[in-house]
PDB file of N, CA and C in Angstrom:
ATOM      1  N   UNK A   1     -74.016 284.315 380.647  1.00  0.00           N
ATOM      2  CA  UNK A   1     -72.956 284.317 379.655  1.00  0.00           C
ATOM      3  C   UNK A   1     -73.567 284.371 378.257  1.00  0.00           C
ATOM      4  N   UNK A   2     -73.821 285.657 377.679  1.00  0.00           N
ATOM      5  CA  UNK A   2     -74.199 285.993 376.506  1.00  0.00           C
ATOM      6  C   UNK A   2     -73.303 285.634 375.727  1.00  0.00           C
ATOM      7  N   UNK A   3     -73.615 285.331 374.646  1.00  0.00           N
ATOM      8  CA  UNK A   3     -72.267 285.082 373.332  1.00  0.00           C
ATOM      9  C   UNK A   3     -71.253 284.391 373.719  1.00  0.00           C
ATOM     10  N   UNK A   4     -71.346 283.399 374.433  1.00  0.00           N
ATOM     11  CA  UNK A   4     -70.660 282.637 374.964  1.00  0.00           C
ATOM     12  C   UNK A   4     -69.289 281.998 373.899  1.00  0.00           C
ATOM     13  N   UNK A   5     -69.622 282.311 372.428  1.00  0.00           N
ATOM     14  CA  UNK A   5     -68.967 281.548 371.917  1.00  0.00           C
ATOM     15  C   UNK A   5     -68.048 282.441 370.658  1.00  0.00           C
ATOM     16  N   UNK A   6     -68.652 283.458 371.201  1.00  0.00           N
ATOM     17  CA  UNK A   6     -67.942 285.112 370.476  1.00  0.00           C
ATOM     18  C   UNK A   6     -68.329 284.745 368.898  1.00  0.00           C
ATOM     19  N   UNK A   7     -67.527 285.559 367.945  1.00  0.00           N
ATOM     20  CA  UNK A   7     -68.291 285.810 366.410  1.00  0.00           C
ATOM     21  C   UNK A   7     -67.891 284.414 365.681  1.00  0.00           C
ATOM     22  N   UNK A   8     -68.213 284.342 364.514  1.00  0.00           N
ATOM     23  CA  UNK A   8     -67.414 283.855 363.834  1.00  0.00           C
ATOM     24  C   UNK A   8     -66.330 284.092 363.142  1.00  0.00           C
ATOM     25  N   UNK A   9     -65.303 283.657 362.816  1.00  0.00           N
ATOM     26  CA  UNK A   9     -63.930 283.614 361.862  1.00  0.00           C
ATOM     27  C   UNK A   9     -63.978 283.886 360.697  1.00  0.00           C
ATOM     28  N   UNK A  10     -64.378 282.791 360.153  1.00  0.00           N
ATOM     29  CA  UNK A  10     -64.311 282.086 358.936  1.00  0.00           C
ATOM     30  C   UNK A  10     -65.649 280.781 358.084  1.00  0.00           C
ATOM     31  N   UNK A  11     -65.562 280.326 357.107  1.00  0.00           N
ATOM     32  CA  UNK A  11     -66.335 279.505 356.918  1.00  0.00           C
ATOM     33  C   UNK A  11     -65.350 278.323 355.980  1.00  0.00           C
ATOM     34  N   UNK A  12     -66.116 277.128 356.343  1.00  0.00           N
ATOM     35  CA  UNK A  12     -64.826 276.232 355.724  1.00  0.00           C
ATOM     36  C   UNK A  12     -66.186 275.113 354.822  1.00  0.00           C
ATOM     37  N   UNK A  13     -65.641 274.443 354.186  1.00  0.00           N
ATOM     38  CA  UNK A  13     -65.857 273.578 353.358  1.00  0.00           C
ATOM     39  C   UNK A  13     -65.137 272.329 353.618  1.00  0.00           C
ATOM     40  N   UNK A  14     -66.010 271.206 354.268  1.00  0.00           N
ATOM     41  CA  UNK A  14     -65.508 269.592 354.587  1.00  0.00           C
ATOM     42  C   UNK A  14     -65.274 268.673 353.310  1.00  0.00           C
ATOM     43  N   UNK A  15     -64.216 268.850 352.451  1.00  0.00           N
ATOM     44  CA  UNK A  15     -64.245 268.128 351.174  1.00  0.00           C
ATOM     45  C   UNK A  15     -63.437 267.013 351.155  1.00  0.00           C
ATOM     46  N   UNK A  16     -63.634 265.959 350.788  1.00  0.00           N
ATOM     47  CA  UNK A  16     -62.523 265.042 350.877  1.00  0.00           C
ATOM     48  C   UNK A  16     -61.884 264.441 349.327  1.00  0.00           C
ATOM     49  N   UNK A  17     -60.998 264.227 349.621  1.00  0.00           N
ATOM     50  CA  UNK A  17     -60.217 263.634 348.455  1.00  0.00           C
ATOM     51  C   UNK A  17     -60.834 263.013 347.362  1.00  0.00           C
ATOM     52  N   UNK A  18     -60.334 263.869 346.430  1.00  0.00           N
ATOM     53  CA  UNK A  18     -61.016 263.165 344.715  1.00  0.00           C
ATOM     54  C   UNK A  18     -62.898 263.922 344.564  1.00  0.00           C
ATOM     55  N   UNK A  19     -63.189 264.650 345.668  1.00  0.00           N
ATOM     56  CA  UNK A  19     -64.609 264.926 345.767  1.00  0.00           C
ATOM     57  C   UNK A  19     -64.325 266.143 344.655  1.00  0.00           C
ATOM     58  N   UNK A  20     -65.283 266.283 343.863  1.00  0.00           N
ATOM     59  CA  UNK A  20     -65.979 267.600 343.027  1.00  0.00           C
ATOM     60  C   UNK A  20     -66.191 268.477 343.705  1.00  0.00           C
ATOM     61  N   UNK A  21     -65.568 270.189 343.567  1.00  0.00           N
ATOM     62  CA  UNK A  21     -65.883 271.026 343.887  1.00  0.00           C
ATOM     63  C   UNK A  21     -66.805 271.807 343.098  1.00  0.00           C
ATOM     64  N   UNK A  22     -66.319 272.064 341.946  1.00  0.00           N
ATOM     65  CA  UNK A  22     -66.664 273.010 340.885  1.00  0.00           C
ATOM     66  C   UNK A  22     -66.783 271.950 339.344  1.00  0.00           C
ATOM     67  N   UNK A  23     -67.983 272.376 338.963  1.00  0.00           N
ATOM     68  CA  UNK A  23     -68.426 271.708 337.768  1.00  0.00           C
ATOM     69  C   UNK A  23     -69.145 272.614 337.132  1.00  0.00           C
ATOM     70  N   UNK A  24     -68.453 272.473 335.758  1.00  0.00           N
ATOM     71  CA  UNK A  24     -68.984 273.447 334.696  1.00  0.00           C
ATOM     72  C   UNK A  24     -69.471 272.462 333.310  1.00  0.00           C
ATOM     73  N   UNK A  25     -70.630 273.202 332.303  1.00  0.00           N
ATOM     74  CA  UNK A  25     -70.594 272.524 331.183  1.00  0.00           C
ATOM     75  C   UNK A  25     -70.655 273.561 329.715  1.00  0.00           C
ATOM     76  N   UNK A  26     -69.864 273.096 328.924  1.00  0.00           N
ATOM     77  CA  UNK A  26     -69.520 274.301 327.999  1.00  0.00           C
ATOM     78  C   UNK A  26     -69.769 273.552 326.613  1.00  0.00           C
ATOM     79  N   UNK A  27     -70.135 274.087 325.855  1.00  0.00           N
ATOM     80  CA  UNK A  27     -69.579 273.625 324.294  1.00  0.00           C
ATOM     81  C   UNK A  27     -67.665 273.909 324.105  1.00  0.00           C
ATOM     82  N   UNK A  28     -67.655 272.962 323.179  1.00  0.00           N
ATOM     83  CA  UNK A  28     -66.343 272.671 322.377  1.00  0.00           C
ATOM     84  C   UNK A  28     -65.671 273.749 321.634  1.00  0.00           C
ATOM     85  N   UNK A  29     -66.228 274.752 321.762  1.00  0.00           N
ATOM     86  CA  UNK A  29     -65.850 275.680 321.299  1.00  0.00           C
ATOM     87  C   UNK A  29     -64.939 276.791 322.227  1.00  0.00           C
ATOM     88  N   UNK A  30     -65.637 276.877 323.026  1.00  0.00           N
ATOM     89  CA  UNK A  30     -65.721 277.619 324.547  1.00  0.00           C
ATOM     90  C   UNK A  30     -65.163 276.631 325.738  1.00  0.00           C
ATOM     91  N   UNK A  31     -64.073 275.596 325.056  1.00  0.00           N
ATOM     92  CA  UNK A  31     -63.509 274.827 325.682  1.00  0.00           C
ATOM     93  C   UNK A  31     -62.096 275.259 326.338  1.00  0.00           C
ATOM     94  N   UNK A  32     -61.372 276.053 325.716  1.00  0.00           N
ATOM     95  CA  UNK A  32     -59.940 276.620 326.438  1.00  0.00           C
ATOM     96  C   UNK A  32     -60.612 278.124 327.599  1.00  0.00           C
ATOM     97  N   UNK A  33     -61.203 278.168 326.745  1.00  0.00           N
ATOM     98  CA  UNK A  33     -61.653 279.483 328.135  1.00  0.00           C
ATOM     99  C   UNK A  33     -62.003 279.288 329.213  1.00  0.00           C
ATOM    100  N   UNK A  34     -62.822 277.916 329.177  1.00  0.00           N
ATOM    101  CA  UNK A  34     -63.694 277.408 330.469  1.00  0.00           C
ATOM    102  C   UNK A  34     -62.083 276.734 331.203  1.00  0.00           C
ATOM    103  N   UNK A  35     -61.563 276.077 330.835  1.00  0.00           N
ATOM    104  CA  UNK A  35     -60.129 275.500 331.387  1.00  0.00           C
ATOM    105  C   UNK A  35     -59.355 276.451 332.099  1.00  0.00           C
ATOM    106  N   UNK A  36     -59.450 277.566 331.168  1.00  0.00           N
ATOM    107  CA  UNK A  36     -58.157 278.929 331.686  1.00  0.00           C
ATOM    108  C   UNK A  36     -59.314 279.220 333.420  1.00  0.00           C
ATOM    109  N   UNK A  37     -60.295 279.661 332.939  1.00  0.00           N
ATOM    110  CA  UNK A  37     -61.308 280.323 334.018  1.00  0.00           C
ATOM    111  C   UNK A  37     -60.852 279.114 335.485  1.00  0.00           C
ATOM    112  N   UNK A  38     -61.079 277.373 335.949  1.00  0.00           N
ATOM    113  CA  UNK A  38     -61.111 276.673 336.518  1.00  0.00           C
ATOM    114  C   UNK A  38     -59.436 276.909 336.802  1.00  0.00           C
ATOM    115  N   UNK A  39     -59.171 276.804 336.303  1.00  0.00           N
ATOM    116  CA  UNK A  39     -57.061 277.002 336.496  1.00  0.00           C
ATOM    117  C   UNK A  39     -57.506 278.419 337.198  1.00  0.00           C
ATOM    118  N   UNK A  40     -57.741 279.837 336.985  1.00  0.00           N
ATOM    119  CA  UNK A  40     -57.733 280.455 337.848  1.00  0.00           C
ATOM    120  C   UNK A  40     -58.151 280.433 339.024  1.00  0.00           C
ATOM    121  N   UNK A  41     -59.533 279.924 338.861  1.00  0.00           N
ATOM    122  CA  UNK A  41     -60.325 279.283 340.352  1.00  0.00           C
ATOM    123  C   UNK A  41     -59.418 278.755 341.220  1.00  0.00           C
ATOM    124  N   UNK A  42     -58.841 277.673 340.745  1.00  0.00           N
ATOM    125  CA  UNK A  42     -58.354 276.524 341.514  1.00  0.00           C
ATOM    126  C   UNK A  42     -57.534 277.238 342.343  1.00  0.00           C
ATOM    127  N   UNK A  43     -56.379 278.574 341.925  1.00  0.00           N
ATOM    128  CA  UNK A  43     -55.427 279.317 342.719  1.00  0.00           C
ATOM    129  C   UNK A  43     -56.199 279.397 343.994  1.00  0.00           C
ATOM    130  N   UNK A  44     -57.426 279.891 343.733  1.00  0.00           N
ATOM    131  CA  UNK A  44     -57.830 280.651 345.396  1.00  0.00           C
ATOM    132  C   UNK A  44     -58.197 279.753 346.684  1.00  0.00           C
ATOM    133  N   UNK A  45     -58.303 278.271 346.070  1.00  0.00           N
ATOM    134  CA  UNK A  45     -58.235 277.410 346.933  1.00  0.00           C
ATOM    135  C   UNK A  45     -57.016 276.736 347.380  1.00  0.00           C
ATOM    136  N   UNK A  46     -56.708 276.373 349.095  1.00  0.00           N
ATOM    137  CA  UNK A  46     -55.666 276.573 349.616  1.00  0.00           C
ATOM    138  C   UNK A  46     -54.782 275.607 349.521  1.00  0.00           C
ATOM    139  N   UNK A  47     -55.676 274.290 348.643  1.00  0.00           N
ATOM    140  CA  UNK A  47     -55.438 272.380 348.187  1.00  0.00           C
ATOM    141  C   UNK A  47     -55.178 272.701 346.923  1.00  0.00           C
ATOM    142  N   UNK A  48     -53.712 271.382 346.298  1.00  0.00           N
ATOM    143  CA  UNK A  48     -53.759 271.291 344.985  1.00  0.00           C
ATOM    144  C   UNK A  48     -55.097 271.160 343.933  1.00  0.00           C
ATOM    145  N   UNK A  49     -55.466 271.587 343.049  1.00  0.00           N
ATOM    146  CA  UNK A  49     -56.428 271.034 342.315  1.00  0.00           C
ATOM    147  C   UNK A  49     -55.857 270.823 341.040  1.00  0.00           C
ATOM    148  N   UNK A  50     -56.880 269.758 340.527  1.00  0.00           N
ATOM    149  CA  UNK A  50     -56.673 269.287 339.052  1.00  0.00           C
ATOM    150  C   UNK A  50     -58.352 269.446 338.246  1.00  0.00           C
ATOM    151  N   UNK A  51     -57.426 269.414 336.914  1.00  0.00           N
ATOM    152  CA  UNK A  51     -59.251 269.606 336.466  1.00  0.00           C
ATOM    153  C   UNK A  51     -59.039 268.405 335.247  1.00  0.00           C
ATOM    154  N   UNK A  52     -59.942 268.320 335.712  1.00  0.00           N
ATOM    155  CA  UNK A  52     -60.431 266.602 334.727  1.00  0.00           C
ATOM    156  C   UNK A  52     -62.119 266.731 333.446  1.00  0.00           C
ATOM    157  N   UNK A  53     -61.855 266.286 332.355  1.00  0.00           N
ATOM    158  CA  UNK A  53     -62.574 266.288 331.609  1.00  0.00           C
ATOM    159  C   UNK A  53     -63.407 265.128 331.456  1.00  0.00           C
ATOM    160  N   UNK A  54     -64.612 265.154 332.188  1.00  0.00           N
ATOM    161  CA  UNK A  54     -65.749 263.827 332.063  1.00  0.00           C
ATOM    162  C   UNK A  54     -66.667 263.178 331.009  1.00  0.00           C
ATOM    163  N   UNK A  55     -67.001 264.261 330.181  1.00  0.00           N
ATOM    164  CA  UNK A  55     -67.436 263.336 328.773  1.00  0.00           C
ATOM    165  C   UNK A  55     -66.965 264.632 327.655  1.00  0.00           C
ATOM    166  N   UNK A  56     -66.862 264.149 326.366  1.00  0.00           N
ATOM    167  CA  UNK A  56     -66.496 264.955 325.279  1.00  0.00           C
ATOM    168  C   UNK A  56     -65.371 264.774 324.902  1.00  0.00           C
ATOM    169  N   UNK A  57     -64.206 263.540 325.169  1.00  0.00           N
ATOM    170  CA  UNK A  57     -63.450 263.656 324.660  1.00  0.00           C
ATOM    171  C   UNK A  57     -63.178 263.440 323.099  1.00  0.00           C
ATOM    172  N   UNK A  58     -64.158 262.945 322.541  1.00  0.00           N
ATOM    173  CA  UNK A  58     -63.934 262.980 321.221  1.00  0.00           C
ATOM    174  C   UNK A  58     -64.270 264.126 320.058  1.00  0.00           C
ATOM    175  N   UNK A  59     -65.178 265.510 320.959  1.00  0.00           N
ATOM    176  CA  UNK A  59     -65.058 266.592 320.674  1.00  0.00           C
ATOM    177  C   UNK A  59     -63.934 267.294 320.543  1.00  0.00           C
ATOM    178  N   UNK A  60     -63.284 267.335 321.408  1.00  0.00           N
ATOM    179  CA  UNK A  60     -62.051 267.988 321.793  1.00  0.00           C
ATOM    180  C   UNK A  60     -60.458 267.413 320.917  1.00  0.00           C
ATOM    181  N   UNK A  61     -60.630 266.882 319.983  1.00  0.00           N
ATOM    182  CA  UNK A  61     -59.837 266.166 319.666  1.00  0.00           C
ATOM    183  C   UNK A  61     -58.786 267.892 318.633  1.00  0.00           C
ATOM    184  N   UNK A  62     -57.514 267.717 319.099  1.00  0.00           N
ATOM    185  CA  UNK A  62     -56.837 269.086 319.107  1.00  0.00           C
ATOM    186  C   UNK A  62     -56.733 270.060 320.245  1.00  0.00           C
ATOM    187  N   UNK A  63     -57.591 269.832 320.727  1.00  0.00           N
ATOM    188  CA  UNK A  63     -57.207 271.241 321.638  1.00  0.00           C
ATOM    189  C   UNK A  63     -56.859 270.966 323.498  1.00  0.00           C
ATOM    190  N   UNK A  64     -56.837 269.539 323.148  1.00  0.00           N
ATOM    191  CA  UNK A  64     -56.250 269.027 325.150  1.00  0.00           C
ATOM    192  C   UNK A  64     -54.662 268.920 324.560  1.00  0.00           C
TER     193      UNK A  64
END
């Protein structure tokens, strides 16, 4: 019994809740673009996502 287990499908990703997928780091400048870009990302995955800002908030002051 060759190939007993036939091709593969697909490939999946074991992520669990609240885990980091995608991490980016940008200047403050290049701050709404990097947001718009992750908001598009997030569509192609099949789970809600949110995107959260980890340090710089006092850069950003205006533009969240």
């Amino acid at each position: 019994m060759r190939c007993a287990f036939g091709k593969n499908v697909g490939t999946a990703a074991r992520v669990k809740r609240g885990q980091r997928v995608i991490s980016i780091q940008v200047n403050a400048d290049h701050y709404l673009t990097a947001r718009d870009a992750l908001r598009k990302a997030s569509m192609k995955f099949p789970t809600p996502c949110t995107i959260r800002l980890i340090r710089g908030h006092e850069h950003l002051k205006g533009l969240i």
